[in-house]
C-alpha atoms as a PDB file:
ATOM      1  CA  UNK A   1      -0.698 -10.223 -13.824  1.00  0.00           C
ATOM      2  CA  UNK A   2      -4.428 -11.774 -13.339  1.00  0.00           C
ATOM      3  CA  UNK A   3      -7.355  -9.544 -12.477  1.00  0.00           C
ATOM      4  CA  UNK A   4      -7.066 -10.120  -8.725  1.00  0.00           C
ATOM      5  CA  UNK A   5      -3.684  -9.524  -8.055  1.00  0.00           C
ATOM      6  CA  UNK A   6      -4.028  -6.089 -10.118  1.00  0.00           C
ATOM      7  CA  UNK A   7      -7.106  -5.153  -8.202  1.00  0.00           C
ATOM      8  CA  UNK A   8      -5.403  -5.579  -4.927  1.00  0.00           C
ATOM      9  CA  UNK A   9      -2.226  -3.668  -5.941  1.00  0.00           C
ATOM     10  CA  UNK A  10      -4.679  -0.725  -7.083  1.00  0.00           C
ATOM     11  CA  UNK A  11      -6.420  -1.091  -3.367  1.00  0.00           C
ATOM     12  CA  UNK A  12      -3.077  -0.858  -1.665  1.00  0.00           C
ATOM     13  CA  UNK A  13      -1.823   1.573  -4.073  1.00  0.00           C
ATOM     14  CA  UNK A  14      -5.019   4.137  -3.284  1.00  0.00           C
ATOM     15  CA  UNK A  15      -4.859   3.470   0.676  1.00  0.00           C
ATOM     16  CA  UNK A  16      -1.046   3.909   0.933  1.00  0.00           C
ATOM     17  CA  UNK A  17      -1.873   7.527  -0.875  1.00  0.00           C
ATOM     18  CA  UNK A  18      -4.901   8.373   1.345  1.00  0.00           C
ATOM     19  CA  UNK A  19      -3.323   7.393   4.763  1.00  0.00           C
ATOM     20  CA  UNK A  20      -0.149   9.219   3.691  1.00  0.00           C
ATOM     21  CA  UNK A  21      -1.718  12.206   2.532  1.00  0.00           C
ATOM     22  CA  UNK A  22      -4.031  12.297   5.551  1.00  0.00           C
ATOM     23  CA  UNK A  23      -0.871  12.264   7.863  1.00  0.00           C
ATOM     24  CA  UNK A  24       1.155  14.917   5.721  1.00  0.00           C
ATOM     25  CA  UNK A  25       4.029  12.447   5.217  1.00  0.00           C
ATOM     26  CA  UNK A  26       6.180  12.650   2.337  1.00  0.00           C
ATOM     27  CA  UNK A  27       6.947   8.799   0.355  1.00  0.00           C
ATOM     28  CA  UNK A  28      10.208   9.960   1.626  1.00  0.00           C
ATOM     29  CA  UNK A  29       9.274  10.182   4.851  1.00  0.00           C
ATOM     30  CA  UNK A  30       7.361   7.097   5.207  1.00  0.00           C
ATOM     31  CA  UNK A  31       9.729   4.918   3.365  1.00  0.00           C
ATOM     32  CA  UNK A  32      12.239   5.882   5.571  1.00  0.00           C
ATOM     33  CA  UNK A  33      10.317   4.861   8.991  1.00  0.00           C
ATOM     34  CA  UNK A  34       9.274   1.645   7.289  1.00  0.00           C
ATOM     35  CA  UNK A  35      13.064   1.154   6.330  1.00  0.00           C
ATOM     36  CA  UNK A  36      12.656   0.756   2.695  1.00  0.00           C
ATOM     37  CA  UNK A  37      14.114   2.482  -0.007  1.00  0.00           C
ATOM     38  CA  UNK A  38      12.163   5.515  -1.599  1.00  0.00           C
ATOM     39  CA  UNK A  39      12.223   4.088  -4.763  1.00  0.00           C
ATOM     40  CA  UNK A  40      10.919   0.855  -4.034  1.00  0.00           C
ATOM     41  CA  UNK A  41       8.193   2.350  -1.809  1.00  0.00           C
ATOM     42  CA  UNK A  42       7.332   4.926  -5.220  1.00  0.00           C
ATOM     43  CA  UNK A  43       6.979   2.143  -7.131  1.00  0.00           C
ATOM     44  CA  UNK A  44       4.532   0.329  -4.582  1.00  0.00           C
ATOM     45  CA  UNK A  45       2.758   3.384  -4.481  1.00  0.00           C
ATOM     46  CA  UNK A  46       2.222   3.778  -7.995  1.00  0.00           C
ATOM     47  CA  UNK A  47       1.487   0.130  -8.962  1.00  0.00           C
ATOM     48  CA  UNK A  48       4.796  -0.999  -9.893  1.00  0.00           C
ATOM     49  CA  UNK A  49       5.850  -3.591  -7.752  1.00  0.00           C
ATOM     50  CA  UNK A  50       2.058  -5.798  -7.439  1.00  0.00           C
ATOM     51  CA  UNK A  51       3.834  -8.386  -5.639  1.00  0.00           C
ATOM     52  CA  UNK A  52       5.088  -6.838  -2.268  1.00  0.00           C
ATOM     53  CA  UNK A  53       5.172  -9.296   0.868  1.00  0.00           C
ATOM     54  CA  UNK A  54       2.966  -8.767   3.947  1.00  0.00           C
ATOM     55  CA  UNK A  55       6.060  -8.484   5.535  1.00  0.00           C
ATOM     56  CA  UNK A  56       6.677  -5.866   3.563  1.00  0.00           C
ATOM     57  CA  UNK A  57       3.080  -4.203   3.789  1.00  0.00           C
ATOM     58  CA  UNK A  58       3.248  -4.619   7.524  1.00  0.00           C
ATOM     59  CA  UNK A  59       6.093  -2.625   8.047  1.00  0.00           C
ATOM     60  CA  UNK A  60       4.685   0.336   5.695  1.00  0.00           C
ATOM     61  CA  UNK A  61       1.539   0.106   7.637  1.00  0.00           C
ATOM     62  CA  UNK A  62       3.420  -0.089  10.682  1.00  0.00           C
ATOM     63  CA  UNK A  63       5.257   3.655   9.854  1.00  0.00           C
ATOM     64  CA  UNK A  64       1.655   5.029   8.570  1.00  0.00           C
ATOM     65  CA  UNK A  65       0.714   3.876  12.017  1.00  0.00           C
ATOM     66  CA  UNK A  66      -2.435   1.662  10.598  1.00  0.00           C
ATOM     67  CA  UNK A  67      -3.200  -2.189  10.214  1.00  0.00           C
ATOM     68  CA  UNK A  68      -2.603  -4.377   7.420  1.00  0.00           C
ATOM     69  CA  UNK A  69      -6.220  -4.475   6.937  1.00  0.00           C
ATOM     70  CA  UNK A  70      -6.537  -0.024   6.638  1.00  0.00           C
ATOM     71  CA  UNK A  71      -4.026  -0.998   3.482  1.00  0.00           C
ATOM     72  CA  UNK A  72      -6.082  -3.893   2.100  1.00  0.00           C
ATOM     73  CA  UNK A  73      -9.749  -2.890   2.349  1.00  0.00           C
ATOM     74  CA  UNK A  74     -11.335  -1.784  -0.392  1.00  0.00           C
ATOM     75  CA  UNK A  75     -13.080   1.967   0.869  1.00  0.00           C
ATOM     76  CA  UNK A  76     -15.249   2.240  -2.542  1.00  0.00           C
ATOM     77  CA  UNK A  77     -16.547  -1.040  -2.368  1.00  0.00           C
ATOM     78  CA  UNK A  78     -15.238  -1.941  -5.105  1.00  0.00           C
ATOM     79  CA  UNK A  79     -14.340  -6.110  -4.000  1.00  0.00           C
ATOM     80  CA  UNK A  80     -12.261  -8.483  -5.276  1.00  0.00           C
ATOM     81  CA  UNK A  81     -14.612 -11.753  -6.044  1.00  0.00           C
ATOM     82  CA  UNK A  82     -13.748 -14.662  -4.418  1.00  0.00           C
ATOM     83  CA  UNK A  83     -14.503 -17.959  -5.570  1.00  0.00           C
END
């Protein structure tokens, strides 16, 4: 996996926490309204699975109720260099 891709699934991985946590939803619960399995969604969640779709991301962001970009953005400031 190159440097990018790994920083972006740790972005996604920390926002997915935060805006869960912040709504009191279980991964349970969220995979569920985004009609994915748990597991899968766990595995996002935790940096498993670095190469999710946007399709895919919208539809989690969708059931968080938040944009694609609340998922993406890096909060710490922490960016991804482009070239």
């Amino acid at each position: 996996m190159n440097l990018e891709r790994e920083k972006l699934a740790s972005i996604v991985s920390k926002n997915l926490k935060k805006y869960r946590k912040e709504k009191n939803l279980s991964q349970l619960k969220v995979a569920a309204k985004a009609g994915v399995h748990f597991t899968y969604y766990s595995q996002v969640e935790r940096k498993l699975r670095p190469d999710i779709s946007v399709r895919l991301l919208l539809r989690i962001a969708d059931a968080l109720d938040i944009t694609l970009n609340d998922l993406v953005y890096d909060w710490d400031g922490d960016f991804i260099d482009s070239p």
